[in-house]
N, C-alpha and C. Protein backbone atom coordinates (compact mmCIF):
# COMPACT_ATOMS: atom_id res chain seq x y z
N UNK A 1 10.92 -15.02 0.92
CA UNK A 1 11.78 -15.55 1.95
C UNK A 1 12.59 -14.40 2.53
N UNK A 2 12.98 -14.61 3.40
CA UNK A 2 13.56 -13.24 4.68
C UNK A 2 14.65 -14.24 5.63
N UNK A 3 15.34 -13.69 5.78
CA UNK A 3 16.86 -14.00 6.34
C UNK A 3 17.10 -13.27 8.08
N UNK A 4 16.84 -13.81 8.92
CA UNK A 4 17.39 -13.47 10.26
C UNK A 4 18.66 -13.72 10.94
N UNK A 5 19.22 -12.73 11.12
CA UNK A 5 20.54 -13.10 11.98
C UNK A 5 20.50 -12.71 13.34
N UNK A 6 20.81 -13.78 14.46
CA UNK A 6 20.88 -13.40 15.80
C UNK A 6 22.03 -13.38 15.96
N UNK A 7 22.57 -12.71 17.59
CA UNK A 7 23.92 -12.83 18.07
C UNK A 7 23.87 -13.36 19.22
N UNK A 8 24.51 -14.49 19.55
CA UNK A 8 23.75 -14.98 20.92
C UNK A 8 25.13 -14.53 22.38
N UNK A 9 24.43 -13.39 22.81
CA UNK A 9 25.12 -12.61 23.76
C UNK A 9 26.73 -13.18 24.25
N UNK A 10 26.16 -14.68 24.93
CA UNK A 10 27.08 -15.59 25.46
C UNK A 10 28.18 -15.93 24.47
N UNK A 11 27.90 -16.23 23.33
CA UNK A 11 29.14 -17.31 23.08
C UNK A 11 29.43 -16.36 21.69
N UNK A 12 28.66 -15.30 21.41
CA UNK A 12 28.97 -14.30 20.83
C UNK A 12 29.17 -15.08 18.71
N UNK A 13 28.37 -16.18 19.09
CA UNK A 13 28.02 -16.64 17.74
C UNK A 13 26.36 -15.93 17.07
N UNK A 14 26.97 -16.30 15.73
CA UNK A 14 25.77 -16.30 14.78
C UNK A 14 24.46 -17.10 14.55
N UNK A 15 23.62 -16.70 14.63
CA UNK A 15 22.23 -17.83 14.58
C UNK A 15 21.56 -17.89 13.04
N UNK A 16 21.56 -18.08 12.23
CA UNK A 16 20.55 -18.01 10.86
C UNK A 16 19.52 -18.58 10.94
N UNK A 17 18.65 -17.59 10.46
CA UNK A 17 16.77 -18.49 10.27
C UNK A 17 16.40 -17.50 9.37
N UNK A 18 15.69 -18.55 8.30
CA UNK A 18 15.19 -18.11 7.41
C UNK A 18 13.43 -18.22 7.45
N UNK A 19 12.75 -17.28 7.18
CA UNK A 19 11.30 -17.30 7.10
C UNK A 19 10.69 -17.57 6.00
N UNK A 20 9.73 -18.52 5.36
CA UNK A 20 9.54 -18.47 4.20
C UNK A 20 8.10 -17.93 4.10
N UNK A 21 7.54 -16.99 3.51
CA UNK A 21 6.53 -16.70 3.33
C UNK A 21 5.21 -16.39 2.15
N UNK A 22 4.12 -17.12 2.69
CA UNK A 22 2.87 -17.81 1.77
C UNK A 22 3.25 -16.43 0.07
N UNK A 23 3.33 -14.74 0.98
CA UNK A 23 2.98 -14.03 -0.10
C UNK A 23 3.63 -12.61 0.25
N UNK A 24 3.55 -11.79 -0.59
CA UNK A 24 4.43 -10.42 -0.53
C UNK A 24 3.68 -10.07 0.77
N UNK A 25 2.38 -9.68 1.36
CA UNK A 25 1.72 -9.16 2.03
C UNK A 25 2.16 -9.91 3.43
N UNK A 26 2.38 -11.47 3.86
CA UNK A 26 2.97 -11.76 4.85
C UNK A 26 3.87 -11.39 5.06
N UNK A 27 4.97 -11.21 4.26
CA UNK A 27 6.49 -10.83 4.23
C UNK A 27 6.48 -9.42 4.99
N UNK A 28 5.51 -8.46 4.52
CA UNK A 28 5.73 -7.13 4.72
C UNK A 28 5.13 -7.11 6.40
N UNK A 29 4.00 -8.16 6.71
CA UNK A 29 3.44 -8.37 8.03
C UNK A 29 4.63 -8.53 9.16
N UNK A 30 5.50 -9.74 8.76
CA UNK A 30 6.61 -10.09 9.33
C UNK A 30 7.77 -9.02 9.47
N UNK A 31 7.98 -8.14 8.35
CA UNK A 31 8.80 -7.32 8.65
C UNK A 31 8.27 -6.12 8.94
N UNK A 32 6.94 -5.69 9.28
CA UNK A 32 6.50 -4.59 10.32
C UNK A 32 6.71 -4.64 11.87
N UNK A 33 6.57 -6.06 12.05
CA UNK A 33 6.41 -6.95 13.08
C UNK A 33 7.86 -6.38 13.72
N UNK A 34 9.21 -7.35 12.88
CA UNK A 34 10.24 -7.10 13.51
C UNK A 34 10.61 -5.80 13.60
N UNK A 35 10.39 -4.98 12.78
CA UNK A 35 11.36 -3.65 12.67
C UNK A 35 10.80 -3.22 13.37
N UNK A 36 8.73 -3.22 14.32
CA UNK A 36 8.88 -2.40 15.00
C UNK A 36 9.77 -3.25 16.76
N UNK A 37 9.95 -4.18 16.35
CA UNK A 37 10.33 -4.60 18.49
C UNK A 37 11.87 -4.49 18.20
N UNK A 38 12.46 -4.09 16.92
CA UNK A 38 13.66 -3.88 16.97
C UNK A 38 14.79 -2.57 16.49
N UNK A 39 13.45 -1.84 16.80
CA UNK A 39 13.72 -0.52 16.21
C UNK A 39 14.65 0.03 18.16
N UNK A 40 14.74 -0.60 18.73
CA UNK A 40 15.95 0.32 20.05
C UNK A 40 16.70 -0.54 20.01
N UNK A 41 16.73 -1.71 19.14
CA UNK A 41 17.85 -2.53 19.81
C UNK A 41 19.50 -2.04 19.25
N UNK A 42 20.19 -1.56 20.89
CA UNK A 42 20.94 -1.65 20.69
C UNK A 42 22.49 -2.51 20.06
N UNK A 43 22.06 -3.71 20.20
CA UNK A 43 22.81 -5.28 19.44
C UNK A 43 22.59 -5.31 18.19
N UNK A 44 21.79 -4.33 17.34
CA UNK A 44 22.00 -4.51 16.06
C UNK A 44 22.81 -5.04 15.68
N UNK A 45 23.14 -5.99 14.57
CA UNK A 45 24.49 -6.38 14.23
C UNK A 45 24.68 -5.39 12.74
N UNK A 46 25.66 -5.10 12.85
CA UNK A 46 26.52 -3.55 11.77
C UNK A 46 26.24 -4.12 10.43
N UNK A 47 26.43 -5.38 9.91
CA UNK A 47 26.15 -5.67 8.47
C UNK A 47 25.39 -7.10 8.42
N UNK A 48 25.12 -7.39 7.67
CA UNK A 48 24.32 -8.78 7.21
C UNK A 48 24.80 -8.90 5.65
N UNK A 49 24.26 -9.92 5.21
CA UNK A 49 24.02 -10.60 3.77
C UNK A 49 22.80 -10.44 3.24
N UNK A 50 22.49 -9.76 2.10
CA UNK A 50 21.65 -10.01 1.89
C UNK A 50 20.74 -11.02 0.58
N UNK A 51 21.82 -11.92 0.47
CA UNK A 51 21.17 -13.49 0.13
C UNK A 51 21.11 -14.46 0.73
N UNK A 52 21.23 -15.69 0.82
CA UNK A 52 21.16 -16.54 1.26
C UNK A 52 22.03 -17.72 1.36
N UNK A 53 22.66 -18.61 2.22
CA UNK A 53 23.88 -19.04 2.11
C UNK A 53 23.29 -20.32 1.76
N UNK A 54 23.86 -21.00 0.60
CA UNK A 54 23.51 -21.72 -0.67
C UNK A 54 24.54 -22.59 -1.44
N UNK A 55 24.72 -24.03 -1.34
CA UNK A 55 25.82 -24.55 -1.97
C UNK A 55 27.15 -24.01 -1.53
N UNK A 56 27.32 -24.20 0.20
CA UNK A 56 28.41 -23.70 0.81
C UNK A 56 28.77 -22.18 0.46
N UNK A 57 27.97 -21.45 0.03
CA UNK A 57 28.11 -20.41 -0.19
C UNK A 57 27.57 -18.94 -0.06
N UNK A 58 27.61 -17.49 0.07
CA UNK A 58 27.08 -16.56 0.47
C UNK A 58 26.47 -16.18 -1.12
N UNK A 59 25.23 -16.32 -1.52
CA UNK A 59 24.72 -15.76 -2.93
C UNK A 59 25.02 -14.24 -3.17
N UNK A 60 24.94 -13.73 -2.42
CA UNK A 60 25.20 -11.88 -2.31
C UNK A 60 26.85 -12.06 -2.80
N UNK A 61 27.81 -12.34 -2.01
CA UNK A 61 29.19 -11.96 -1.70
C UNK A 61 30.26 -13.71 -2.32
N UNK A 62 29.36 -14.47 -2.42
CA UNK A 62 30.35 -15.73 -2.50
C UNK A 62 31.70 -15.90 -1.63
N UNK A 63 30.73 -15.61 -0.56
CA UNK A 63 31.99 -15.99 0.59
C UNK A 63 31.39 -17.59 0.87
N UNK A 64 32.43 -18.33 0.97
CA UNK A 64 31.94 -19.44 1.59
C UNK A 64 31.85 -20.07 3.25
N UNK A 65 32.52 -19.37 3.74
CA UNK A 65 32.65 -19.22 5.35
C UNK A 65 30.95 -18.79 6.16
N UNK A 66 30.29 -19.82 6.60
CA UNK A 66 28.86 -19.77 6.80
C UNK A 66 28.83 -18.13 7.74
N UNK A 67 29.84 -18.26 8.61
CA UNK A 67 30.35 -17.29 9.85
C UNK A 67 30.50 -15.82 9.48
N UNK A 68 30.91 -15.88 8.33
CA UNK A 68 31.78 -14.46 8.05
C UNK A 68 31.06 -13.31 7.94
N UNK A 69 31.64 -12.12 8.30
CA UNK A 69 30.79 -11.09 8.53
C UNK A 69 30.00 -10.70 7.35
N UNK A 70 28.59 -9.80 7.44
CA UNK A 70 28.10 -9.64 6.25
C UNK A 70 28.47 -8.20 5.56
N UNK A 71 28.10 -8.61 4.16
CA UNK A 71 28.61 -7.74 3.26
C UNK A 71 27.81 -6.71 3.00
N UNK A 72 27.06 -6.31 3.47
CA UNK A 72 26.10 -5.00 3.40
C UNK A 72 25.65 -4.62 4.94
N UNK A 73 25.90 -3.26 4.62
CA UNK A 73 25.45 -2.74 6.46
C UNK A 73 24.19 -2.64 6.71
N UNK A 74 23.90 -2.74 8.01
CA UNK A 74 22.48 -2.24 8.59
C UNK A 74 22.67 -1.17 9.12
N UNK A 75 20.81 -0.52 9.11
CA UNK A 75 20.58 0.74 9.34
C UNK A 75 19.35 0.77 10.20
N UNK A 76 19.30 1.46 11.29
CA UNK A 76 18.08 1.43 11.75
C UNK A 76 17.26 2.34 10.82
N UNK A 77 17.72 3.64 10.50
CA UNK A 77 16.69 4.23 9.33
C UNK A 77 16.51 3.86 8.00
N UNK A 78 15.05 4.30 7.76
CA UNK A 78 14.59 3.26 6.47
C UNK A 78 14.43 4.63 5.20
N UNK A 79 14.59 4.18 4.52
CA UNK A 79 15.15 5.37 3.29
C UNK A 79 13.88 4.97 2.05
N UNK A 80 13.29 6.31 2.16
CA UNK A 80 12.39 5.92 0.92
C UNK A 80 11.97 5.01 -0.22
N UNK A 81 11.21 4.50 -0.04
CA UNK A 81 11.34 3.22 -1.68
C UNK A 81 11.58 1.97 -0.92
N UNK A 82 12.36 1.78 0.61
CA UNK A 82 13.01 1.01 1.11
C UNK A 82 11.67 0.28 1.83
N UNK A 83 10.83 0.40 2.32
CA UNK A 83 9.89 0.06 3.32
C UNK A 83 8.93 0.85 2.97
N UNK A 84 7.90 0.17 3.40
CA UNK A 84 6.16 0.47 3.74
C UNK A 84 5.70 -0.42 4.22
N UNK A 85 4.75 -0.11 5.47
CA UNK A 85 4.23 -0.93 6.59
C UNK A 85 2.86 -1.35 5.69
N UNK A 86 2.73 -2.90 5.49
CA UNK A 86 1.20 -3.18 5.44
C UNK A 86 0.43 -2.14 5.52
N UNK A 87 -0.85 -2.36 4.31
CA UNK A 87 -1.75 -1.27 4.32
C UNK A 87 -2.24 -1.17 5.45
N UNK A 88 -2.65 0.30 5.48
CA UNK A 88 -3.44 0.52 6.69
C UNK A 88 -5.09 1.08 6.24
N UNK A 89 -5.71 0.30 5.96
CA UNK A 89 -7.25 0.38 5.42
C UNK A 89 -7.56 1.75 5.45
N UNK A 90 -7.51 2.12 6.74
CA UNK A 90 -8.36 3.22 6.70
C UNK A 90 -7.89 4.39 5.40
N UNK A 91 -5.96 4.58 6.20
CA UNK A 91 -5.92 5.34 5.22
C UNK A 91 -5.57 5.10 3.87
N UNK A 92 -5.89 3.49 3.33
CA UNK A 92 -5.71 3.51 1.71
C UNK A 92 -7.02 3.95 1.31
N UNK A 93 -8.59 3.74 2.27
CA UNK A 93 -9.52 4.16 1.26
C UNK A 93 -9.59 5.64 1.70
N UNK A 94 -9.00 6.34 2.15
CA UNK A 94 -9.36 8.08 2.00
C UNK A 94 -8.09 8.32 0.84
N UNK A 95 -7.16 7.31 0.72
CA UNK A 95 -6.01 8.07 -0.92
C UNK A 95 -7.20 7.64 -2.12
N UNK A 96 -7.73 6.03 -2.25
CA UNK A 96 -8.89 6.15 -3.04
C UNK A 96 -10.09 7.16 -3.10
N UNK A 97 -10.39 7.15 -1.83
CA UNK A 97 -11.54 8.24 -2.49
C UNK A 97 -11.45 9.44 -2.50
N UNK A 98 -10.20 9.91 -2.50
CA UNK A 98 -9.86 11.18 -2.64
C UNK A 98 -9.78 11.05 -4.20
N UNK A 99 -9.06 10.29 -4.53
CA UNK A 99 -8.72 9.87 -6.16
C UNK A 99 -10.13 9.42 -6.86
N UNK A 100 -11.03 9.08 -6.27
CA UNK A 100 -12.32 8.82 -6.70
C UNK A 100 -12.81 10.45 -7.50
N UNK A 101 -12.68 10.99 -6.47
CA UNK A 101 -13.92 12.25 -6.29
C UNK A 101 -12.35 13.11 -7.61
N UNK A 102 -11.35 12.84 -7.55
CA UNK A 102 -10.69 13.90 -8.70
C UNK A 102 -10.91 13.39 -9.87
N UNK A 103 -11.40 12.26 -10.39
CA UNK A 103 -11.23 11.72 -11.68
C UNK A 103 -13.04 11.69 -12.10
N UNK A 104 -13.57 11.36 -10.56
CA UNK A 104 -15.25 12.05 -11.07
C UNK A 104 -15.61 12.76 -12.82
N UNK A 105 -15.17 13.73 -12.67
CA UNK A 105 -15.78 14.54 -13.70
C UNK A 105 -14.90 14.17 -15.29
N UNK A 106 -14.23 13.74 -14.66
CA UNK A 106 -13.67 12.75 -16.38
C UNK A 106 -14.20 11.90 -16.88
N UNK A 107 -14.51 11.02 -15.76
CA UNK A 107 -15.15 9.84 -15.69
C UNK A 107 -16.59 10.54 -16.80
N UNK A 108 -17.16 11.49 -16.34
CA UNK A 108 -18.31 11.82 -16.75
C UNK A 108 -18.54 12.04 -18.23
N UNK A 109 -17.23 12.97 -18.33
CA UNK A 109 -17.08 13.73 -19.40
C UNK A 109 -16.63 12.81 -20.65
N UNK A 110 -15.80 12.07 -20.29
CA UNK A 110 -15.45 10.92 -21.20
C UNK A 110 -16.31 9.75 -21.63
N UNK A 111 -16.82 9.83 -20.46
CA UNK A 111 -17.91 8.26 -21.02
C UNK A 111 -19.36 8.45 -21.14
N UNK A 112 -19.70 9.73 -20.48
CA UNK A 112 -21.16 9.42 -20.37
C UNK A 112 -22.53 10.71 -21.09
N UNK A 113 -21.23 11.93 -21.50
CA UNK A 113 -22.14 13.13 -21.73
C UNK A 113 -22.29 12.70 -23.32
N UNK A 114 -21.50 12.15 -23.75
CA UNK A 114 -22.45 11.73 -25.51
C UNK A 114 -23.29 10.95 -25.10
N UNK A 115 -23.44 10.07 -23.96
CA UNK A 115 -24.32 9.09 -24.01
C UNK A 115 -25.26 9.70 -23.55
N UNK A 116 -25.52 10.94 -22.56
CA UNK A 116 -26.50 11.33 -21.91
C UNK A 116 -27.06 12.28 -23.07
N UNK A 117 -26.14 12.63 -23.91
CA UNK A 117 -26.44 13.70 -25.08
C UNK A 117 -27.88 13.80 -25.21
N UNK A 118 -28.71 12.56 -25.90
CA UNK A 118 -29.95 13.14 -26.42
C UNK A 118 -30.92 12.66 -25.38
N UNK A 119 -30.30 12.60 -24.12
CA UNK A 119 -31.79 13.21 -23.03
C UNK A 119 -31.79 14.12 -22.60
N UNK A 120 -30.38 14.88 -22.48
CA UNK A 120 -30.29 16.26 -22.81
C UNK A 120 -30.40 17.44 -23.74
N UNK A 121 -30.64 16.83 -25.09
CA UNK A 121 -30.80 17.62 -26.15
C UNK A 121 -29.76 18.15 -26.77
N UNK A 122 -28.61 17.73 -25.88
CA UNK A 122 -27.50 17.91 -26.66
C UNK A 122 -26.52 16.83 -27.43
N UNK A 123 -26.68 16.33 -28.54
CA UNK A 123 -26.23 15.09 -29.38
C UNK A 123 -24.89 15.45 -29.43
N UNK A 124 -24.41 14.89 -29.22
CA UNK A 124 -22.82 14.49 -29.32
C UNK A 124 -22.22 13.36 -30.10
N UNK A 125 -21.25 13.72 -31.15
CA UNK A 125 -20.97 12.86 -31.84
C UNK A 125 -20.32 11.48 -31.16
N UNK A 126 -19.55 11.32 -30.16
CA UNK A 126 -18.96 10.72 -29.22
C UNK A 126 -19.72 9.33 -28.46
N UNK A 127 -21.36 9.29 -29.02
CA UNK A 127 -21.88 8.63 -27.69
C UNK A 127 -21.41 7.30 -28.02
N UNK A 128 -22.10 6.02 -27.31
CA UNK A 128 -21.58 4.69 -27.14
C UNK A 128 -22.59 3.83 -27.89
N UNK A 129 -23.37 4.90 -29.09
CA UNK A 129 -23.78 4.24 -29.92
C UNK A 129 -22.96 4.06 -30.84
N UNK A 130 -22.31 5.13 -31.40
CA UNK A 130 -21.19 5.22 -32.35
C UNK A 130 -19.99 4.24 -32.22
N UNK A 131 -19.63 4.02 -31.10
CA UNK A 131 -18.37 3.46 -30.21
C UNK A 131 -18.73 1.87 -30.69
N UNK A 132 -20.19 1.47 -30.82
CA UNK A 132 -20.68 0.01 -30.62
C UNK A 132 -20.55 -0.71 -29.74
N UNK A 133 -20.64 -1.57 -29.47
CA UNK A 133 -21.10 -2.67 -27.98
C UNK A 133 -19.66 -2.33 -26.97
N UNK A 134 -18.00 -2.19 -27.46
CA UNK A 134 -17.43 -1.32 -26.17
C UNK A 134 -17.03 -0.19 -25.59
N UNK A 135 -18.33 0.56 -26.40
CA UNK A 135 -18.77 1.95 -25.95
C UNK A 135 -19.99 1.70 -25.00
N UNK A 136 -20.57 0.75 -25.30
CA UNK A 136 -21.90 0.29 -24.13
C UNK A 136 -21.30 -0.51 -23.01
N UNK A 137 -20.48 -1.24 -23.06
CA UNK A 137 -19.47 -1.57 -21.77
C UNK A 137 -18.97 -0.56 -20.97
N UNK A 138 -17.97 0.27 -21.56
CA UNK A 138 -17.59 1.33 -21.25
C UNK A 138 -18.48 2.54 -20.31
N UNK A 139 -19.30 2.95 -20.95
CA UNK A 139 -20.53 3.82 -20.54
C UNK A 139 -21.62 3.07 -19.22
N UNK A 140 -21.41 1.84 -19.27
CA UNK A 140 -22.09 0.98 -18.17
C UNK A 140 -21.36 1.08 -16.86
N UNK A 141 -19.68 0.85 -17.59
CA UNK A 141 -19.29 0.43 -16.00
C UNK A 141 -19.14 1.88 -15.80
N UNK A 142 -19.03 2.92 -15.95
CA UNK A 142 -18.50 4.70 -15.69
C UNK A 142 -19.28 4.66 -15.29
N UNK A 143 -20.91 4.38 -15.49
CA UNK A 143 -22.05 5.00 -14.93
C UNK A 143 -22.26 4.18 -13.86
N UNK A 144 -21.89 2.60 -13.67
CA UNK A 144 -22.30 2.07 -12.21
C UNK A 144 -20.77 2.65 -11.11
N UNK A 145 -19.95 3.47 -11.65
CA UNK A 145 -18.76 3.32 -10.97
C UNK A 145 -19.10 4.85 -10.24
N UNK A 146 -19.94 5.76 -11.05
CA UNK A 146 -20.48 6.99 -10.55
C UNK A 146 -21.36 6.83 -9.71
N UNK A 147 -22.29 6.16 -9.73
CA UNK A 147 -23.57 5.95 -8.43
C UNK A 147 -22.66 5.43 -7.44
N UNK A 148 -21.02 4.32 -7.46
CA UNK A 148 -20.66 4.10 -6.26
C UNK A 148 -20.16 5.15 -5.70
N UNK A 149 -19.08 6.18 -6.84
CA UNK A 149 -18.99 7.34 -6.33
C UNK A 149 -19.58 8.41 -5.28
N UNK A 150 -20.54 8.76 -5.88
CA UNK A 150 -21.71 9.03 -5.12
C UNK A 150 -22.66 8.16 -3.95
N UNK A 151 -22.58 7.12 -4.15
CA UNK A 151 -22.69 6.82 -2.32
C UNK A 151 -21.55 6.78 -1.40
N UNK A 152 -20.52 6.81 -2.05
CA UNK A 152 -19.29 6.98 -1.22
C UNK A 152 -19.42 8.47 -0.40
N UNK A 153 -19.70 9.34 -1.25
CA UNK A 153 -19.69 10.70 -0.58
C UNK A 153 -20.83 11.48 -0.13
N UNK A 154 -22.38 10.49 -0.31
CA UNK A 154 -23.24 10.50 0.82
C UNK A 154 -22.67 9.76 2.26
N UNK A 155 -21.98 8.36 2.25
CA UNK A 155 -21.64 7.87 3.37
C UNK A 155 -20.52 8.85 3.85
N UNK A 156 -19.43 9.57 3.17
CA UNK A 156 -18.85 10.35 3.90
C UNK A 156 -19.12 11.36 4.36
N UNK A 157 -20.02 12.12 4.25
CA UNK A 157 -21.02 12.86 4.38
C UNK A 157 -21.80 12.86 5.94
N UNK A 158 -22.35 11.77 5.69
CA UNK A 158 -22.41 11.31 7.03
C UNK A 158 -21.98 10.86 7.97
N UNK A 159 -20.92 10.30 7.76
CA UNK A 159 -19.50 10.05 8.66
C UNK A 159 -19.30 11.73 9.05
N UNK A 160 -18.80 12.73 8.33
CA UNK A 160 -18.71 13.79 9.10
C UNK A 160 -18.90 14.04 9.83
N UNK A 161 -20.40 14.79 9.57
CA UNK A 161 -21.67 14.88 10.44
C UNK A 161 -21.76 14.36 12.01
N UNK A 162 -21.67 13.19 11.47
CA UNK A 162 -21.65 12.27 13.35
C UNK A 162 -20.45 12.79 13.61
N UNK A 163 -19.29 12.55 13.00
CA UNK A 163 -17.90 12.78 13.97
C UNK A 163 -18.49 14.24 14.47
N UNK A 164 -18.66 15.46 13.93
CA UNK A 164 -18.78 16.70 14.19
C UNK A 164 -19.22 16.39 15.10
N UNK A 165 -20.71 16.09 15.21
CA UNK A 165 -21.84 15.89 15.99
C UNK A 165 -21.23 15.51 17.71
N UNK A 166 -20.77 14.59 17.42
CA UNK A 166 -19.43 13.78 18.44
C UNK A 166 -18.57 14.25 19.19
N UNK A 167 -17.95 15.26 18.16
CA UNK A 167 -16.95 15.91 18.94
C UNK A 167 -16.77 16.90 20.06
N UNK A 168 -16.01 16.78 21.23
CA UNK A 168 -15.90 17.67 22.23
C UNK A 168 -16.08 19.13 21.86
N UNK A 169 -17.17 20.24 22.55
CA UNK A 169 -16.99 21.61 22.10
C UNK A 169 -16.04 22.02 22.70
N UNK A 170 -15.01 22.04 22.49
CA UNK A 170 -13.92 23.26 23.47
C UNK A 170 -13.96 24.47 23.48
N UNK A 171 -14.72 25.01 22.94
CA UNK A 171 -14.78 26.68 22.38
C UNK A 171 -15.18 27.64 23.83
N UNK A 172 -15.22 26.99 25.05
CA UNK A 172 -14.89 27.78 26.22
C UNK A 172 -13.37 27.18 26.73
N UNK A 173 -12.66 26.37 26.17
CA UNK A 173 -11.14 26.61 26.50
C UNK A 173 -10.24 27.51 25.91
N UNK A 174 -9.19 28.33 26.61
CA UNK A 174 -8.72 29.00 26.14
C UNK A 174 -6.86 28.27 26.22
């Protein structure tokens, strides 16, 4: 739930509306929404509440006066920890698969080189025979999580490629 306060120019009163919302991810939709069409407004109002007025009362401040000014200021700037805009796909899967491709070789090293041990000839005490059936879980999902790995960075691969391919030569602008 999210708390709106208007000022209505004319009569220079307070408006309250409260939003209730399905889930964290609407909430954050709604407040990308407002903060960005209200990021010039000059009418900001200087403080708000930030609970909800409840059994004749302010939950934040226990003021009971529905009217009364609020007890915490507003800011148009947003202070670390404070905000984040709804994901933005694109760039959550390049923080994943950046994080993909660094944990790669752990992934490997931890789950799968005892197991690969004796088709390599090198036996390792470690494999996911030793481990028993959730060392064979284990070693299953590392190894289907590596082939996704690896088509991830054939498809990026080729994503390059075309963008390169794509891109304007400027190399006669100076």
């Amino acid at each position: 739930m999210m708390q709106i306060i208007t000022q209505d120019a004319e009569t220079q009163g307070c408006h309250i509306m409260y939003i209730q919302c399905k889930n964290v991810n609407e909430l954050n939709q709604w407040l990308s929404a407002l903060r960005k069409v209200s990021l010039c407004n000059q009418n900001l109002l200087p403080t708000y509440h930030q609970g909800a007025y409840r059994n004749s009362h302010w939950t934040c401040c226990l003021q009971s006066d529905r009217t009364v000014r609020g007890c915490s200021r507003t800011h148009l700037a947003v202070t670390l920890g404070d905000w984040s805009d709804p994901l933005d796909p694109d760039a959550e899967a390049q923080v994943l698969y950046r994080h993909l491709l660094l944990v790669k070789d752990m992934l490997r090293n931890k789950y799968l080189d005892g197991a690969d041990g004796v088709a390599t000839g090198k036996a390792e005490s470690r494999g996911p025979t030793e481990k028993g059936f959730e060392g064979l879980i284990a070693s299953s999902a590392a190894r289907r999580l590596l082939t996704i790995i690896e088509d991830l960075q054939r498809a990026h691969q080729v994503f390059e490629r075309r963008e390169r391919e794509e891109a304007p030569n400027h190399s006669n602008c100076i």
